[in-house]
N, C-alpha and C. Protein backbone atom coordinates (compact mmCIF):
# COMPACT_ATOMS: atom_id res chain seq x y z
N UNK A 1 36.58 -12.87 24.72
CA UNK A 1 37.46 -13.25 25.80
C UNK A 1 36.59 -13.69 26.97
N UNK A 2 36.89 -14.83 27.08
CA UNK A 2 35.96 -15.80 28.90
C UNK A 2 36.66 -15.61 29.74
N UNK A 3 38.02 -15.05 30.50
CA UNK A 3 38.80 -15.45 31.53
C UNK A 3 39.01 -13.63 31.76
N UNK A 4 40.07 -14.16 33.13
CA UNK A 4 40.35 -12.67 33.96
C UNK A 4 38.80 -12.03 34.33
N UNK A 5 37.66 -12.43 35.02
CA UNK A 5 37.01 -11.95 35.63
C UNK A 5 36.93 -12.07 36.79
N UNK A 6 37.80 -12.39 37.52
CA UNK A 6 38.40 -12.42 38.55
C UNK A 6 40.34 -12.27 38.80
N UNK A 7 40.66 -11.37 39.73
CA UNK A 7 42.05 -12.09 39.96
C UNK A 7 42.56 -11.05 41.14
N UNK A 8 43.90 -10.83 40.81
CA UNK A 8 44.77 -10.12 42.02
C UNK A 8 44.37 -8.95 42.95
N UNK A 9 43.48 -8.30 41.69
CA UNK A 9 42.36 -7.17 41.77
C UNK A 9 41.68 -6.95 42.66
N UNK A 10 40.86 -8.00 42.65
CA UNK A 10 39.86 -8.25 44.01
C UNK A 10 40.08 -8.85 45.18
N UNK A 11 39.45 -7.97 46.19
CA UNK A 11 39.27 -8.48 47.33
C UNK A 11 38.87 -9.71 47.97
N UNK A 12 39.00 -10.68 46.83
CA UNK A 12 38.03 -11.96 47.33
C UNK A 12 38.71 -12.91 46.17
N UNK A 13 38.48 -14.33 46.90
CA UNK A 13 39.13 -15.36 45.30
C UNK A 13 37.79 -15.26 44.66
N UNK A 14 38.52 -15.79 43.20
CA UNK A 14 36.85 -16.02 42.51
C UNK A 14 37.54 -16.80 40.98
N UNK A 15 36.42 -17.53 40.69
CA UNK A 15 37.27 -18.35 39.27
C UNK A 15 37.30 -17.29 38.43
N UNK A 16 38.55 -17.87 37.70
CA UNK A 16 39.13 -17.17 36.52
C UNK A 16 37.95 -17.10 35.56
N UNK A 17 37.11 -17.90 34.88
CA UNK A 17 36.62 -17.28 34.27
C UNK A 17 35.19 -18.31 34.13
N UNK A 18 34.40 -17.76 34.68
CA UNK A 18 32.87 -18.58 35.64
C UNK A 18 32.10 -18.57 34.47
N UNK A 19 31.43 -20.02 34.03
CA UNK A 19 30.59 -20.04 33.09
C UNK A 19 29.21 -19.50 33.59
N UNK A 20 29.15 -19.87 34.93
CA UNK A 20 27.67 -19.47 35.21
C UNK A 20 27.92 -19.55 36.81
N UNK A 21 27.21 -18.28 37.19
CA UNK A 21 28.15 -18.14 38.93
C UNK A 21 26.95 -17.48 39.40
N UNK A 22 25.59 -18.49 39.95
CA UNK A 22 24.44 -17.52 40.64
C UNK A 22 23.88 -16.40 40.12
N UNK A 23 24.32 -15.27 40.70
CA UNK A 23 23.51 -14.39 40.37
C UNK A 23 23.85 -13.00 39.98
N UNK A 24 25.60 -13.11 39.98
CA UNK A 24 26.85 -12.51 39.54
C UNK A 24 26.42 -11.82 37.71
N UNK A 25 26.79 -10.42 37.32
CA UNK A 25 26.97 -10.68 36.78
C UNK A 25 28.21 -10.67 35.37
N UNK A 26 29.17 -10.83 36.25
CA UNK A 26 30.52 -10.98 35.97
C UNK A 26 30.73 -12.61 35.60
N UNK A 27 30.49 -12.95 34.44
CA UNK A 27 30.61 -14.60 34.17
C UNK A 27 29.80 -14.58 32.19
N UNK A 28 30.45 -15.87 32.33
CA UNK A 28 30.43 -15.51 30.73
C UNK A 28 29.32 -15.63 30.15
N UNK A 29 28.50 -16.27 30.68
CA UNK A 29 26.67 -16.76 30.03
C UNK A 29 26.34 -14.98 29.84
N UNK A 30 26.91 -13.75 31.02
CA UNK A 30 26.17 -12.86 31.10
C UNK A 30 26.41 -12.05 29.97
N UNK A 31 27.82 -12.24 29.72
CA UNK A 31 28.47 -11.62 28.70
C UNK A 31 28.13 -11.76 27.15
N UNK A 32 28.18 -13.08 27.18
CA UNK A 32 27.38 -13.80 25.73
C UNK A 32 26.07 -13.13 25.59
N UNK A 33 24.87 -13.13 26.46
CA UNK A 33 24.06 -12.78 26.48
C UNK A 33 23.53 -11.32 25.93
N UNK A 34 24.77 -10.64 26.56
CA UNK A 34 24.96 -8.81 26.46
C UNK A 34 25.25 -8.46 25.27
N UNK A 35 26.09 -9.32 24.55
CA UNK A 35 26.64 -9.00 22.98
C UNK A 35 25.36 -9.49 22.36
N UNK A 36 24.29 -10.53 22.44
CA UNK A 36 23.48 -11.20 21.56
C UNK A 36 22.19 -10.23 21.57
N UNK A 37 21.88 -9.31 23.13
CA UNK A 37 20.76 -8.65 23.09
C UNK A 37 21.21 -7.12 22.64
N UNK A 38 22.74 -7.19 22.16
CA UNK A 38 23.08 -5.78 21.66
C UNK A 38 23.19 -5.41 20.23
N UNK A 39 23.00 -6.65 19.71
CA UNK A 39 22.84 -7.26 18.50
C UNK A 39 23.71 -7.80 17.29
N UNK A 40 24.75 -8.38 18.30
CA UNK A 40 25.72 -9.74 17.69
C UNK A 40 24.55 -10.95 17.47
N UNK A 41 25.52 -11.43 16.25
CA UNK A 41 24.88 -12.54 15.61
C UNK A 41 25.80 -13.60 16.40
N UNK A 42 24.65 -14.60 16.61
CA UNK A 42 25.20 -15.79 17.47
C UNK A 42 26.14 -16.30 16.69
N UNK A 43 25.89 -17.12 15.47
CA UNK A 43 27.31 -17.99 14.14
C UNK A 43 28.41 -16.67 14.43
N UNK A 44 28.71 -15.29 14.80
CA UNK A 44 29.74 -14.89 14.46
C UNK A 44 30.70 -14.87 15.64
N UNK A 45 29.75 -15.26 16.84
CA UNK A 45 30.41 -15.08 18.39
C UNK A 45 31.57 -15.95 18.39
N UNK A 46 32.77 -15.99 19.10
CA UNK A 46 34.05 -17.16 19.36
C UNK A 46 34.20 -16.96 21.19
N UNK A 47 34.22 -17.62 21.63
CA UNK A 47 34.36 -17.45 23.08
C UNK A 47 35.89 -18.36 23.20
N UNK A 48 37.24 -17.66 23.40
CA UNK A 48 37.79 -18.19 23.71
C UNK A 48 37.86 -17.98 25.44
N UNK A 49 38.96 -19.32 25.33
CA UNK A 49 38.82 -19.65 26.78
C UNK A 49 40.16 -19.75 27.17
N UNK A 50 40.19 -19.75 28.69
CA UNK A 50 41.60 -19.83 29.46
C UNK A 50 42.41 -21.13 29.31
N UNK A 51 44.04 -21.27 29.50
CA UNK A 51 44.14 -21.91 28.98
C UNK A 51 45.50 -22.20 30.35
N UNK A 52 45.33 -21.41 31.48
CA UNK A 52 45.90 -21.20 32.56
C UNK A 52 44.82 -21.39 33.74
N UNK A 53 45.75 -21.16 35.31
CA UNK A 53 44.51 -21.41 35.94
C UNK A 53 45.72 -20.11 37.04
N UNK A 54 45.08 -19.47 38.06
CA UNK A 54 45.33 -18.99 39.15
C UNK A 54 45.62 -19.57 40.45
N UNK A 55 46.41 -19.54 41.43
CA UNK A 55 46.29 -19.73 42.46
C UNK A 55 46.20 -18.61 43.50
N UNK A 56 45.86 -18.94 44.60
CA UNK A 56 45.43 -17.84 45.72
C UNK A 56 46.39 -18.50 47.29
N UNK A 57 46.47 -17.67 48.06
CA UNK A 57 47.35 -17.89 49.10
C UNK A 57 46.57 -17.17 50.25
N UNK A 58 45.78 -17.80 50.95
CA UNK A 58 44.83 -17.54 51.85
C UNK A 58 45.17 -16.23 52.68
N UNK A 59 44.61 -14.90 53.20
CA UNK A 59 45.03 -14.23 53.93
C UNK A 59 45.26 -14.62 55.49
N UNK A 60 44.16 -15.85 55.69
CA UNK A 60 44.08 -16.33 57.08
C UNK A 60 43.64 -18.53 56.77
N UNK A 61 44.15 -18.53 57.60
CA UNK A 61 44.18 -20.22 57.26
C UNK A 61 42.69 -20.09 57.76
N UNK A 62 42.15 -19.60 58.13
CA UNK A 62 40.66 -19.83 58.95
C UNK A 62 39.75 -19.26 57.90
N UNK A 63 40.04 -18.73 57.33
CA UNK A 63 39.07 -18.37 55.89
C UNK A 63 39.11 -19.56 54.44
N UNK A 64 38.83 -20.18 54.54
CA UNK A 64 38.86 -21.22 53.67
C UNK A 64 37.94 -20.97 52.60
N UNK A 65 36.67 -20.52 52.73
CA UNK A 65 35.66 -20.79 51.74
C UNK A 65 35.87 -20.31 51.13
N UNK A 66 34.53 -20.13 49.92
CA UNK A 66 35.13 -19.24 48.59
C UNK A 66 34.71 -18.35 48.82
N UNK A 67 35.21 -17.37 47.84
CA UNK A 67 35.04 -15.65 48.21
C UNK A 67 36.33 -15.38 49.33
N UNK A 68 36.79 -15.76 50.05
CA UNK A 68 37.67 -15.86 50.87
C UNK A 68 38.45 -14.61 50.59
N UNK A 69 39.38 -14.00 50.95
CA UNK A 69 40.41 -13.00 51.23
C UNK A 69 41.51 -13.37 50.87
N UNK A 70 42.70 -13.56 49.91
CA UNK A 70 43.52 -13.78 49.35
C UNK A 70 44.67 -12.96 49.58
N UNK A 71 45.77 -12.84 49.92
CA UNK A 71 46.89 -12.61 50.24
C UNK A 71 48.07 -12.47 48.89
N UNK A 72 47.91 -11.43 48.39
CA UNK A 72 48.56 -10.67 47.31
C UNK A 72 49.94 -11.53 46.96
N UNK A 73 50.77 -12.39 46.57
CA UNK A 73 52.06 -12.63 46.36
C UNK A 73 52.47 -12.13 44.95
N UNK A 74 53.85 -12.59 44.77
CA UNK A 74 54.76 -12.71 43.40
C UNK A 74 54.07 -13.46 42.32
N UNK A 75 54.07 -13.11 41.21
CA UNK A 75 53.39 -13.71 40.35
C UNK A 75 54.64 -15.34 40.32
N UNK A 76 54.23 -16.13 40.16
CA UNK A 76 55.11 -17.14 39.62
C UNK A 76 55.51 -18.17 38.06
N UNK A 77 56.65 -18.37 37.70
CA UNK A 77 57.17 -18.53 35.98
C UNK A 77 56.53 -19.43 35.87
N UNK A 78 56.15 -20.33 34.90
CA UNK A 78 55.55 -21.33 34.23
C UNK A 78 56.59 -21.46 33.12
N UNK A 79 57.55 -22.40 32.83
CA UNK A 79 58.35 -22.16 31.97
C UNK A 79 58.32 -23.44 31.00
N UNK A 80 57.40 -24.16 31.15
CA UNK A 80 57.53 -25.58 30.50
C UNK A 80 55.84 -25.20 29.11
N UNK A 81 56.80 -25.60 28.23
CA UNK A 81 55.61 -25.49 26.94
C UNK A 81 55.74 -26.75 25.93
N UNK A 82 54.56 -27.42 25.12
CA UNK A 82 54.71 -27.97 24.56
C UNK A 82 53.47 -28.57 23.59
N UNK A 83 53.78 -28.68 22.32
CA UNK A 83 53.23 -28.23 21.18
C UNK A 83 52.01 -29.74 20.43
N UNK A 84 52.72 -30.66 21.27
CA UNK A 84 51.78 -32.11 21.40
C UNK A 84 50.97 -31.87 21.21
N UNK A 85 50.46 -30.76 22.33
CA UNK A 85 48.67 -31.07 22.88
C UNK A 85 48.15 -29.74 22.46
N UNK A 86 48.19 -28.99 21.23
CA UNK A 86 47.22 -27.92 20.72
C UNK A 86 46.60 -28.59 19.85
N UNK A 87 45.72 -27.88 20.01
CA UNK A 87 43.97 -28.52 19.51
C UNK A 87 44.12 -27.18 18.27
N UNK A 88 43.92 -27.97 17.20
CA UNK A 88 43.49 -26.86 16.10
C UNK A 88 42.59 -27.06 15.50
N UNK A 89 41.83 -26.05 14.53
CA UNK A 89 40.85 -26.64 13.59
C UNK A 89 40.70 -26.12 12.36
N UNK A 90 40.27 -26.69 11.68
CA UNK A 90 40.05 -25.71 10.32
C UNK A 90 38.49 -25.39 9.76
């Protein structure tokens, strides 16, 4: 799993799910890394990925940057699905 390393949780925005984020190490290179030096075999690893995105609602319009302070709301529906655009493989 690559996503939800960040969200409602924290005190701060932060991407859903950071391939490589400085010096953090909450992001997925670190994670991959942690299973491979724990002694997962690389051919058996699957990294799925998000397939959603988050939004944030500033606590203060004057905090803009990232890391910023985020203002807790209602989660909101997403109700539209459609089967066109899945990617499969065999």
């Amino acid at each position: 799993m690559s996503y939800d390393y960040n969200g409602s949780w924290d005190s701060y925005t932060g991407l859903n799910a950071p391939l490589s984020w400085g010096t953090r190490r909450l992001k997925v290179q670190a994670s991959v890394s942690d299973r491979i030096r724990s002694g997962a075999q690389k051919s058996k690893l699957i990294i799925a990925i998000d397939a959603y995105g988050l939004t944030f609602t500033l606590s203060s319009s004057g905090s803009y940057k990232p890391r910023g302070p985020p203002r807790v709301l209602d989660a909101l529906e997403y109700t539209h699905s459609s089967k066109e655009h899945l990617l499969t493989t065999r």
